[in-house]
C-alpha atoms as a PDB file:
ATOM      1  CA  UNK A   1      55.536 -15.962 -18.575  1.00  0.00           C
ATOM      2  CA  UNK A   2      51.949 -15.484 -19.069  1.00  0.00           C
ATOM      3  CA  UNK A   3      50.327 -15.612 -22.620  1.00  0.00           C
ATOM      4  CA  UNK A   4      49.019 -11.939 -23.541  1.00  0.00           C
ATOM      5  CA  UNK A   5      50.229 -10.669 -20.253  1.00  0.00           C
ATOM      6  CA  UNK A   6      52.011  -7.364 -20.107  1.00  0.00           C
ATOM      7  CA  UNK A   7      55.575  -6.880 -19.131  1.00  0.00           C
ATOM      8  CA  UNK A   8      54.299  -5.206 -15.472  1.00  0.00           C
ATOM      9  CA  UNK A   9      51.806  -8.196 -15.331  1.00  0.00           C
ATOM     10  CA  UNK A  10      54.175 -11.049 -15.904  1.00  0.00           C
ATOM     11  CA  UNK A  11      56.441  -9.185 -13.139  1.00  0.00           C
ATOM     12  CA  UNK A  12      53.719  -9.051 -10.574  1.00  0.00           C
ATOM     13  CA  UNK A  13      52.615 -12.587 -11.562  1.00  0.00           C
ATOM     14  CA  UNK A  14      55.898 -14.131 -10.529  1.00  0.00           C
ATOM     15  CA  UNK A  15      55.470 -12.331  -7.045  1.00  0.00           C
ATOM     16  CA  UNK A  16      51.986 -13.569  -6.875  1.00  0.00           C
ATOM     17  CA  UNK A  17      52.961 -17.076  -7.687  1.00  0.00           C
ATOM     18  CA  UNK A  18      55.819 -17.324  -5.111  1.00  0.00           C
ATOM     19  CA  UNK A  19      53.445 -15.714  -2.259  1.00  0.00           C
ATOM     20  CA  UNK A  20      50.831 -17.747  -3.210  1.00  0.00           C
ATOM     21  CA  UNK A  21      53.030 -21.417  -3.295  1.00  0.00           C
ATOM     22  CA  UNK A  22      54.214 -20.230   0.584  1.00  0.00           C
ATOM     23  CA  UNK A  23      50.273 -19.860   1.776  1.00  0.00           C
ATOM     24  CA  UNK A  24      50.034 -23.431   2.807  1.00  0.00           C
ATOM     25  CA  UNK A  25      52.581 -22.697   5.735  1.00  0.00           C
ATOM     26  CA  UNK A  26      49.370 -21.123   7.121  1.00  0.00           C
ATOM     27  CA  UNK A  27      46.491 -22.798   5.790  1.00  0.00           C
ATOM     28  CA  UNK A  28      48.440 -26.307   6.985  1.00  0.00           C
ATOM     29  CA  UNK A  29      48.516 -25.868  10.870  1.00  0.00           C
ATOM     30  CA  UNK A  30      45.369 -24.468  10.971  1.00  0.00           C
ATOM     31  CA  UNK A  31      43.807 -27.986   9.399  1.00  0.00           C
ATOM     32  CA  UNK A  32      45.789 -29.991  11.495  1.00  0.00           C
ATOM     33  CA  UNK A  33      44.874 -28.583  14.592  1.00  0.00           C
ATOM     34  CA  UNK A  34      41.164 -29.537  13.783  1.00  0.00           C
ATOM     35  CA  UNK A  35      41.574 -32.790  11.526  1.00  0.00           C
ATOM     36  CA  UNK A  36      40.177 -36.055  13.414  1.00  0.00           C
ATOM     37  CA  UNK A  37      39.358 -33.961  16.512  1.00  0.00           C
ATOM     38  CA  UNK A  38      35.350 -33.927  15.553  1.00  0.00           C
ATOM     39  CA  UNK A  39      35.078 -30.106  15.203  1.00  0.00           C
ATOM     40  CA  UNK A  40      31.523 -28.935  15.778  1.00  0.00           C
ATOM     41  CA  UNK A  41      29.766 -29.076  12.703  1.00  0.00           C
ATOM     42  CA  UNK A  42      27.186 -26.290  11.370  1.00  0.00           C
ATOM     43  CA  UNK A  43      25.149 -26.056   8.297  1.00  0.00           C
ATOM     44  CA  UNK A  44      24.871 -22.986   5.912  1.00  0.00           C
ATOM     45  CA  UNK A  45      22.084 -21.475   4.315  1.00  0.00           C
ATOM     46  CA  UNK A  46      22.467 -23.977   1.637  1.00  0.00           C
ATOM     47  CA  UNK A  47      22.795 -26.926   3.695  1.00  0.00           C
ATOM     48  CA  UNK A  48      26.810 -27.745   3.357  1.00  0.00           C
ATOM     49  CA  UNK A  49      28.645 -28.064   6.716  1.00  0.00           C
ATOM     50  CA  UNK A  50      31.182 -26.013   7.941  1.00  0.00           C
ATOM     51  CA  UNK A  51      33.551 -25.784  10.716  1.00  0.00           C
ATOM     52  CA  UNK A  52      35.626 -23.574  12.757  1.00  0.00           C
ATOM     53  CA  UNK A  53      38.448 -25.088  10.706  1.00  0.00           C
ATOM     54  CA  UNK A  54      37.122 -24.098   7.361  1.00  0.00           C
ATOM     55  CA  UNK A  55      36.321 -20.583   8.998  1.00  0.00           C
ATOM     56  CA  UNK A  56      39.704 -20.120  11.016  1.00  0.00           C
ATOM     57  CA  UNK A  57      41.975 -20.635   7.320  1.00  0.00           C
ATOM     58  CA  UNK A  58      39.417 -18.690   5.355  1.00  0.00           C
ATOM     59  CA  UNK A  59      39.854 -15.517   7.898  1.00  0.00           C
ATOM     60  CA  UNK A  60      44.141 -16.529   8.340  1.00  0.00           C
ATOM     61  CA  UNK A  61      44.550 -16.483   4.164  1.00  0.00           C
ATOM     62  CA  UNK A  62      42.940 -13.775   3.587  1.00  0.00           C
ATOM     63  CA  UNK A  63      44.727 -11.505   6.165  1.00  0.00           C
ATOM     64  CA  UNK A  64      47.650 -12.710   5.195  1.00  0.00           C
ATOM     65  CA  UNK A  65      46.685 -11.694   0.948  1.00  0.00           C
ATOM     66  CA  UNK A  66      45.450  -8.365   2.704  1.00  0.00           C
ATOM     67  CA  UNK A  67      49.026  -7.945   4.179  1.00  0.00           C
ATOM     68  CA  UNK A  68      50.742  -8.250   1.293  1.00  0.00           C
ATOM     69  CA  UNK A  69      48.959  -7.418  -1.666  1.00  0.00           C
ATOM     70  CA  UNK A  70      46.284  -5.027  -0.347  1.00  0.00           C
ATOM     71  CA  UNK A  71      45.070  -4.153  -3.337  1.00  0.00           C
ATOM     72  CA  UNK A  72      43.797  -7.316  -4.503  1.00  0.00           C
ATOM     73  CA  UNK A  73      40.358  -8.640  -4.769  1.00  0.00           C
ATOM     74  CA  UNK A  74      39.517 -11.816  -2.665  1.00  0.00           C
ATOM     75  CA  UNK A  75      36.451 -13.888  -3.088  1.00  0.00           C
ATOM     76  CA  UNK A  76      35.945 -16.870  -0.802  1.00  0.00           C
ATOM     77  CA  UNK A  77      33.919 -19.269   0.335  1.00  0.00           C
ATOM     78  CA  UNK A  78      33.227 -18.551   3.884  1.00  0.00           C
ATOM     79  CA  UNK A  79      33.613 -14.708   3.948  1.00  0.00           C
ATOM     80  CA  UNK A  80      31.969 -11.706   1.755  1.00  0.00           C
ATOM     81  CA  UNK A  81      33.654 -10.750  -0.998  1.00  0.00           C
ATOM     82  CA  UNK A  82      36.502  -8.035  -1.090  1.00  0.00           C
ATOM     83  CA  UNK A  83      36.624  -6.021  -4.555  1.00  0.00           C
ATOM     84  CA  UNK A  84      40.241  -5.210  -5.624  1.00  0.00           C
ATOM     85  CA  UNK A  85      41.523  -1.874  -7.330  1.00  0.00           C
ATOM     86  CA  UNK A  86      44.285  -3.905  -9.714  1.00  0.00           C
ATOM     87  CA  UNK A  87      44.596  -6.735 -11.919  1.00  0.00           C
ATOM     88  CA  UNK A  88      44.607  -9.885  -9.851  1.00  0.00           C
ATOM     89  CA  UNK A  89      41.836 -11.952  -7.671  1.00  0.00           C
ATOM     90  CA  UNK A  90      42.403 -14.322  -5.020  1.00  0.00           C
ATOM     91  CA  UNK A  91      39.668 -17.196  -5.157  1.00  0.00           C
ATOM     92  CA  UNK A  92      39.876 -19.158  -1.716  1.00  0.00           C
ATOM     93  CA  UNK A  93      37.976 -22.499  -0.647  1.00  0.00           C
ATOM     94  CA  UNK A  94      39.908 -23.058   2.537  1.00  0.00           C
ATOM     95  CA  UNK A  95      38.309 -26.667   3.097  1.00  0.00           C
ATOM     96  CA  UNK A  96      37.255 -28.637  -0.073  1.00  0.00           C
ATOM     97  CA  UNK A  97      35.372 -31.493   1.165  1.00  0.00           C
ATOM     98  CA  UNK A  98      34.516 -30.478   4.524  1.00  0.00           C
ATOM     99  CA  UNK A  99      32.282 -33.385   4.283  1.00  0.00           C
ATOM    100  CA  UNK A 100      35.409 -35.420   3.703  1.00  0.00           C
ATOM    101  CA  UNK A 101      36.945 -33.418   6.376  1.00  0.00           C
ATOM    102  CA  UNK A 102      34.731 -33.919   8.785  1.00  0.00           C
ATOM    103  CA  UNK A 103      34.287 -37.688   8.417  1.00  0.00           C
ATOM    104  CA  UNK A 104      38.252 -38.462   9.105  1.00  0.00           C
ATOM    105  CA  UNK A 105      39.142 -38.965   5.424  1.00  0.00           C
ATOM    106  CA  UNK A 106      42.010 -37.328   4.059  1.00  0.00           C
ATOM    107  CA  UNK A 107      40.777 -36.033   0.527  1.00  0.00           C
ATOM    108  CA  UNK A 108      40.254 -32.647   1.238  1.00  0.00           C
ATOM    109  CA  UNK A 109      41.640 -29.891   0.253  1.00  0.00           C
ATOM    110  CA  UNK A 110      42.790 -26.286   0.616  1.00  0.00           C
ATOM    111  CA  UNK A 111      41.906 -24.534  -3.133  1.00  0.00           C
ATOM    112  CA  UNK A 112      43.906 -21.272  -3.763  1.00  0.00           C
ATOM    113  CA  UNK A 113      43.407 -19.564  -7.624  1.00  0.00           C
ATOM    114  CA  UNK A 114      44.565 -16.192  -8.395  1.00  0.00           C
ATOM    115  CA  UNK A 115      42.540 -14.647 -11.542  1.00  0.00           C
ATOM    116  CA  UNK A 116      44.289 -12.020 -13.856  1.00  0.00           C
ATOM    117  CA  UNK A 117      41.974  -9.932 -15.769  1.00  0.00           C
ATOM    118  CA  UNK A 118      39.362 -12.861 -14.818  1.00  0.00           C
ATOM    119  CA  UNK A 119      41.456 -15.351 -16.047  1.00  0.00           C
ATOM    120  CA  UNK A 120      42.917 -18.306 -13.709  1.00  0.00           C
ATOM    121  CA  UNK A 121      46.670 -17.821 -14.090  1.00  0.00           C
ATOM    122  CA  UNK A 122      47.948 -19.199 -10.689  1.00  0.00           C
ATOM    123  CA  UNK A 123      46.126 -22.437  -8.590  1.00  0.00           C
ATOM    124  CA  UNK A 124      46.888 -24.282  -5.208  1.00  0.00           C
ATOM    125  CA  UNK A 125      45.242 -27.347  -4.876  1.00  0.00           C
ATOM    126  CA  UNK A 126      46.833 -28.544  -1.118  1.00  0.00           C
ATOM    127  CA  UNK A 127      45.964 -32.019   0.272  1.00  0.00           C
ATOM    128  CA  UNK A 128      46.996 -31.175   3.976  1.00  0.00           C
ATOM    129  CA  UNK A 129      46.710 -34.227   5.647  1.00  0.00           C
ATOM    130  CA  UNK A 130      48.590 -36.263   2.862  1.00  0.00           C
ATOM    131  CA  UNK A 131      51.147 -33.946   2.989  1.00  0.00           C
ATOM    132  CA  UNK A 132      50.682 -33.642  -1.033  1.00  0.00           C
ATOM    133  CA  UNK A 133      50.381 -30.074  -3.095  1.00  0.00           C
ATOM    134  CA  UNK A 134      49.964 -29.031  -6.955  1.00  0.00           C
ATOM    135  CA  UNK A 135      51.325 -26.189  -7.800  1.00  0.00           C
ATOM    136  CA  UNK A 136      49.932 -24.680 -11.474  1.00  0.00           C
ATOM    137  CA  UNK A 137      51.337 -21.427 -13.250  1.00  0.00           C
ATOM    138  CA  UNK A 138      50.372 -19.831 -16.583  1.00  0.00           C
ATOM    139  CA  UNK A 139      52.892 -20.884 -18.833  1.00  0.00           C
ATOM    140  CA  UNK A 140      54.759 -23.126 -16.541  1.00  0.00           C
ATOM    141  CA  UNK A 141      54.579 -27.304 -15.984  1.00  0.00           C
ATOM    142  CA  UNK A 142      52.506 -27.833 -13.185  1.00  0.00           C
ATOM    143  CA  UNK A 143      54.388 -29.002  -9.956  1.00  0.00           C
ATOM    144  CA  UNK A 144      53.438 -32.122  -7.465  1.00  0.00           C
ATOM    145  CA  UNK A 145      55.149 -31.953  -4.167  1.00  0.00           C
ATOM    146  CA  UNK A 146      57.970 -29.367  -6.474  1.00  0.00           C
ATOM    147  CA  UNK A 147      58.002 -32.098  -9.238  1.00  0.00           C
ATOM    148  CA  UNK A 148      56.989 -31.558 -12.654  1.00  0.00           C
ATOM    149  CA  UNK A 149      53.592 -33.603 -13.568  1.00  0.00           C
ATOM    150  CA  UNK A 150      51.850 -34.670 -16.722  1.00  0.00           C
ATOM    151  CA  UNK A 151      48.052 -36.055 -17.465  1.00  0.00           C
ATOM    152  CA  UNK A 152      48.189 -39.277 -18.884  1.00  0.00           C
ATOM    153  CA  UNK A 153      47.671 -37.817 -22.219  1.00  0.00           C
ATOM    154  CA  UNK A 154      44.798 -40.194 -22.964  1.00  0.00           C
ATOM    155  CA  UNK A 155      42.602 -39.807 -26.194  1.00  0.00           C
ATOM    156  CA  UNK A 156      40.534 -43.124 -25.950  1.00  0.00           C
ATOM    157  CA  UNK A 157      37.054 -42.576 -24.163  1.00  0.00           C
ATOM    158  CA  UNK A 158      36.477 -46.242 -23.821  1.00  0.00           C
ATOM    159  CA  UNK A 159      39.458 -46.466 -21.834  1.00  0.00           C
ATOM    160  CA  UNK A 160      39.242 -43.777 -19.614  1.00  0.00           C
ATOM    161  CA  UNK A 161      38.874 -43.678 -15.978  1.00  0.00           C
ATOM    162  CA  UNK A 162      36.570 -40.818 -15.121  1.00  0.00           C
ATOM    163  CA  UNK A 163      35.499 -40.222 -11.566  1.00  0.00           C
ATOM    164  CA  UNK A 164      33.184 -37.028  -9.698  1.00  0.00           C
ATOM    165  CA  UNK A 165      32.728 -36.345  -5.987  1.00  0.00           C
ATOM    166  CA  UNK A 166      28.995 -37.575  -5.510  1.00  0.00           C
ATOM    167  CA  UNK A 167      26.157 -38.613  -7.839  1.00  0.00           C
ATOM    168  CA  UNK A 168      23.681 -36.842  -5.636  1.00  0.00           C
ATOM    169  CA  UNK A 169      25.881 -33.249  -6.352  1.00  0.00           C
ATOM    170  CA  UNK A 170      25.024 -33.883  -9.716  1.00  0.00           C
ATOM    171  CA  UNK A 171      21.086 -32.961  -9.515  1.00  0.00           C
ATOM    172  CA  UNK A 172      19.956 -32.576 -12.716  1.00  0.00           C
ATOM    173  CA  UNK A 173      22.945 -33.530 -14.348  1.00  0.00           C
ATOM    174  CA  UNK A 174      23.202 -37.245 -13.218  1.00  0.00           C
ATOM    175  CA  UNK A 175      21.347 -38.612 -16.454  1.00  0.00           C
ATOM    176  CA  UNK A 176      24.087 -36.898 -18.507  1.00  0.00           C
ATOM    177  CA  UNK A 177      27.121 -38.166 -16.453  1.00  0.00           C
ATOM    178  CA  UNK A 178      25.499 -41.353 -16.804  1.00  0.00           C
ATOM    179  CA  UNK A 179      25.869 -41.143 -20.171  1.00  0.00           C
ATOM    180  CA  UNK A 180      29.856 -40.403 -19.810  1.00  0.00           C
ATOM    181  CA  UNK A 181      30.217 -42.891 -17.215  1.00  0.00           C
ATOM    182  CA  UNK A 182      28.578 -46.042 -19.560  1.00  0.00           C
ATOM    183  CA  UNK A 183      30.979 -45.155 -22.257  1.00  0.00           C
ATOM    184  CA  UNK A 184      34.035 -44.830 -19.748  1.00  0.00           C
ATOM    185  CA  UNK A 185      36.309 -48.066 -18.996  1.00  0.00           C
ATOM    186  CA  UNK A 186      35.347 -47.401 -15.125  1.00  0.00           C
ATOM    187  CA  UNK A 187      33.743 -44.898 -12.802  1.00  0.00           C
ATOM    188  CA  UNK A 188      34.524 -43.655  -9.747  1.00  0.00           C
ATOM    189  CA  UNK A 189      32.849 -41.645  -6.915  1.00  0.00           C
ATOM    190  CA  UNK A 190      34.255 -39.631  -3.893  1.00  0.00           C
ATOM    191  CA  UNK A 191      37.227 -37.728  -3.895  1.00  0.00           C
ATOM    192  CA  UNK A 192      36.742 -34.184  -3.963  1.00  0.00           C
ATOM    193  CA  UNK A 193      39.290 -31.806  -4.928  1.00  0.00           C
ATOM    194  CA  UNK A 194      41.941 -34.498  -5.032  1.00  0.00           C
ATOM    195  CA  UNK A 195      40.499 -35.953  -8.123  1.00  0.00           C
ATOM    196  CA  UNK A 196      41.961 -32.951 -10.178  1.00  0.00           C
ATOM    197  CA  UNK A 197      45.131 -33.172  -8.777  1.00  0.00           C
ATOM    198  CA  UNK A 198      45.419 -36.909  -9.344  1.00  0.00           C
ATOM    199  CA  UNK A 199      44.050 -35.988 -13.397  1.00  0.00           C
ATOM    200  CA  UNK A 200      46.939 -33.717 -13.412  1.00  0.00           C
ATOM    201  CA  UNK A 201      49.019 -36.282 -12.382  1.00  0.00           C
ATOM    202  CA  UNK A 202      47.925 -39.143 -14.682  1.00  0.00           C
ATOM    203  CA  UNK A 203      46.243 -40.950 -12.037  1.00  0.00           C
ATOM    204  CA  UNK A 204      42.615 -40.707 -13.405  1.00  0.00           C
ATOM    205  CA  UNK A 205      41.652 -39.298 -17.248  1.00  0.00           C
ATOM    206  CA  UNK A 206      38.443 -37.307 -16.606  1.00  0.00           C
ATOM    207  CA  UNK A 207      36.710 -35.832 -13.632  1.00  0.00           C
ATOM    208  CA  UNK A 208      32.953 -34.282 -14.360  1.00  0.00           C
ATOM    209  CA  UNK A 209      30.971 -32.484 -12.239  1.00  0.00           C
ATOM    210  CA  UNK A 210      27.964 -29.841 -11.520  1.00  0.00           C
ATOM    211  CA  UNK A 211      26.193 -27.457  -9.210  1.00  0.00           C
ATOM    212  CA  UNK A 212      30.107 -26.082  -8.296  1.00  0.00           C
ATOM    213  CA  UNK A 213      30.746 -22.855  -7.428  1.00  0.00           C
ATOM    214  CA  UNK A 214      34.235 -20.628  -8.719  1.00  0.00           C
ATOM    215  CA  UNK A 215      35.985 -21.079  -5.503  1.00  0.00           C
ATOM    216  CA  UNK A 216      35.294 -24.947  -5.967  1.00  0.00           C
ATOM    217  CA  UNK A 217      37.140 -25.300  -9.382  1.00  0.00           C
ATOM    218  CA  UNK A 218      39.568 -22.155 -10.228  1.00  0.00           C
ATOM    219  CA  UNK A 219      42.796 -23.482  -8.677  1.00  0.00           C
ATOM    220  CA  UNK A 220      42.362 -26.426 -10.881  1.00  0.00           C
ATOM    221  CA  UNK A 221      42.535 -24.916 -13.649  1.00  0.00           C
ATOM    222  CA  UNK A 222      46.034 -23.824 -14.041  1.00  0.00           C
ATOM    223  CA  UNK A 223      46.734 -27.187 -12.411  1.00  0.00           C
ATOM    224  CA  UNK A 224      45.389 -29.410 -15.061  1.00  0.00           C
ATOM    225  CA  UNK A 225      46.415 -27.384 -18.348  1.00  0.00           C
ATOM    226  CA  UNK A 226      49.972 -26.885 -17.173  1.00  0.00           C
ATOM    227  CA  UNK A 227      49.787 -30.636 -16.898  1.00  0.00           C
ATOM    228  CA  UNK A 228      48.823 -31.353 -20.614  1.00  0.00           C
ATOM    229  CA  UNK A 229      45.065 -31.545 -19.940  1.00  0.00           C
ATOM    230  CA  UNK A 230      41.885 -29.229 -20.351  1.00  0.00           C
ATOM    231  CA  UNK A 231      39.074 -27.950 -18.398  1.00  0.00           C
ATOM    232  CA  UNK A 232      36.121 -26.118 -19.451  1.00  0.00           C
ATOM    233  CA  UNK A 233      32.148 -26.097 -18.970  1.00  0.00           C
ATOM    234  CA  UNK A 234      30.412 -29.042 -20.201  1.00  0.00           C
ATOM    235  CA  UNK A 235      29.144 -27.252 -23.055  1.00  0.00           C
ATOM    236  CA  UNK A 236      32.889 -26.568 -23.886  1.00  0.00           C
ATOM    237  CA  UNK A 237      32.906 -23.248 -22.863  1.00  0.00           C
ATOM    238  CA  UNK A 238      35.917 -21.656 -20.727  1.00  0.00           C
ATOM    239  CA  UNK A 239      35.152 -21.046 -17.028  1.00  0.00           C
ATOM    240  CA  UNK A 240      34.348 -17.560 -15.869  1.00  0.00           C
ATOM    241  CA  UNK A 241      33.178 -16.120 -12.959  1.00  0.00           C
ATOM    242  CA  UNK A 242      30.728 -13.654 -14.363  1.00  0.00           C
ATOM    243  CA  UNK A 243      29.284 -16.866 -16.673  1.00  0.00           C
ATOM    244  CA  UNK A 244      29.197 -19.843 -14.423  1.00  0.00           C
ATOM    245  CA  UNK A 245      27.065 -22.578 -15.184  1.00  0.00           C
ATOM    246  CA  UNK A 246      28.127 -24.470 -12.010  1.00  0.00           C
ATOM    247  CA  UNK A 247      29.603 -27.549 -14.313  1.00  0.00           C
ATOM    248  CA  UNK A 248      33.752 -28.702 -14.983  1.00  0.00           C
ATOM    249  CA  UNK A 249      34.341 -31.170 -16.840  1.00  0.00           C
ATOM    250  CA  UNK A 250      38.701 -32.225 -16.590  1.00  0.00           C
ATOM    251  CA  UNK A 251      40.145 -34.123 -18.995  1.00  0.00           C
ATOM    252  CA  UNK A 252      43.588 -35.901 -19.470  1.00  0.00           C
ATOM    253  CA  UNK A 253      44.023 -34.367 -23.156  1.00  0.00           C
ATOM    254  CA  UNK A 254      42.524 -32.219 -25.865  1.00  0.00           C
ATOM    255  CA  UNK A 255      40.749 -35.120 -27.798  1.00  0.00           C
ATOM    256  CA  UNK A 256      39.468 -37.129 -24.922  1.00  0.00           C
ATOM    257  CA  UNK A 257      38.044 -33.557 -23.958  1.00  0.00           C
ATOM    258  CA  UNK A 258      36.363 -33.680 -27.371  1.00  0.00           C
ATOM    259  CA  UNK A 259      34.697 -37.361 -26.514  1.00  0.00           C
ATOM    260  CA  UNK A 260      33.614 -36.881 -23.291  1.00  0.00           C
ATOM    261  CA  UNK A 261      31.814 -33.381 -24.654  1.00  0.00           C
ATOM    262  CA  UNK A 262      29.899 -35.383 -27.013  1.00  0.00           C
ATOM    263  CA  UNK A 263      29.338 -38.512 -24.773  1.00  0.00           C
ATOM    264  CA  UNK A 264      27.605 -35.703 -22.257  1.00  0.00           C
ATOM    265  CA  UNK A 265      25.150 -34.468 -24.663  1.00  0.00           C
END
């Protein structure tokens, strides 16, 4: 059960949760079908490729929400926005790390969070061609592959392994990650969504990073905490999608979450 949730809202949360664990069925094919078969590539406004891939699960999820809960809001990546009339929002990045993606490596990922009253309560993070998913619920342990998970519970900064996707993503940022990286036992890059799910699963101890948008870091959320850990802003602030500074900082435990705050400045 959800903290703070109503009776009616903990009900319609465990039908959300099961719908939303069964999306990969679709989302999974889809990637397959594309995966290693050099997809044309195209680049957005803002420079970031996409693919028919990325497109073709965006457009398959979200009909397949529509279908079922049509009263939901959906906000995604690839597609305008869809305001809801009720309590939940789906939050969809159908390929996390197209980059990744597009290049033959398998960390990518399909991200699926589902807010309640703006909070992240359900989230999906799917590595497709690995064959590996992470299941978080409000008030449940998080799930790997239907297995329960835990961080590695780490509290020692000097010890941890902390990781982030690129050191050109973080812009402005990278003097401040510095910072967290110098004071970590060792740093490393790449790895996309997958880094949160391997935090979650006590693989790696903290994963920092900036410039993200919602869709990029909701459906960790739920992941991590249900595994023990904690993810905010780098300021220490919750995440939020009217709020969003674009950072996340993950961490493996509540007072490693405290060090790497500081050690970020």
């Amino acid at each position: 059960m959800s903290p703070g949730a109503s009776p009616d809202q903990n009900t319609a949360l465990e039908d959300v949760a099961a719908f939303a664990a069964t999306l990969n069925n679709i989302s999974r094919p889809i990637i397959k079908k594309w995966f290693r078969q050099a997809p044309d590539i195209e680049k957005k406004s803002d420079l970031s490729p996409v693919t028919i891939a990325d497109k073709s699960v965006e457009a398959a999820l979200r009909d397949a929400i529509m279908a079922r809960f049509p009263d939901h809001g959906i906000i995604g990546e690839e597609e305008a926005a869809k305001t809801g009339g009720g309590d939940f929002t789906w939050v969809i990045d159908p390929i996390d790390g197209t980059r990744a993606f597009t290049c033959g490596s398998p960390l990518f990922g399909t991200l699926i969070a589902v807010l309640m009253d703006d909070r992240p309560v359900v989230g999906i993070i799917d590595l497709p061609a690995l064959d590996q998913c992470w299941i978080g619920v409000e008030g449940r342990p998080t799930l790997h592959n239907g297995m329960p998970v835990t961080t590695s519970g780490l509290a020692d900064l000097n010890a941890a392994r902390t990781v982030t996707t690129s050191s050109v993503a973080l812009g402005r940022y990278h003097a401040r990650f510095d910072q967290l990286a110098t004071r970590s036992m060792v740093t490393g890059y790449g790895g996309d969504c997958a880094n949160y799910a391997h935090l979650a699963s006590g693989w790696c101890d903290i994963v920092a990073e900036a410039n993200l948008a919602p869709y990029d870091i909701m459906a960790s959320i739920p992941v991590i905490t249900g595994a023990g850990g904690c993810v905010t802003r780098w300021d220490g602030e919750p995440i939020r999608l009217d709020d969003y500074d674009g950072t996340a900082l993950a961490t493996a435990s509540p007072a490693l979450h405290d060090h790497a705050i500081s050690a970020l400045g």
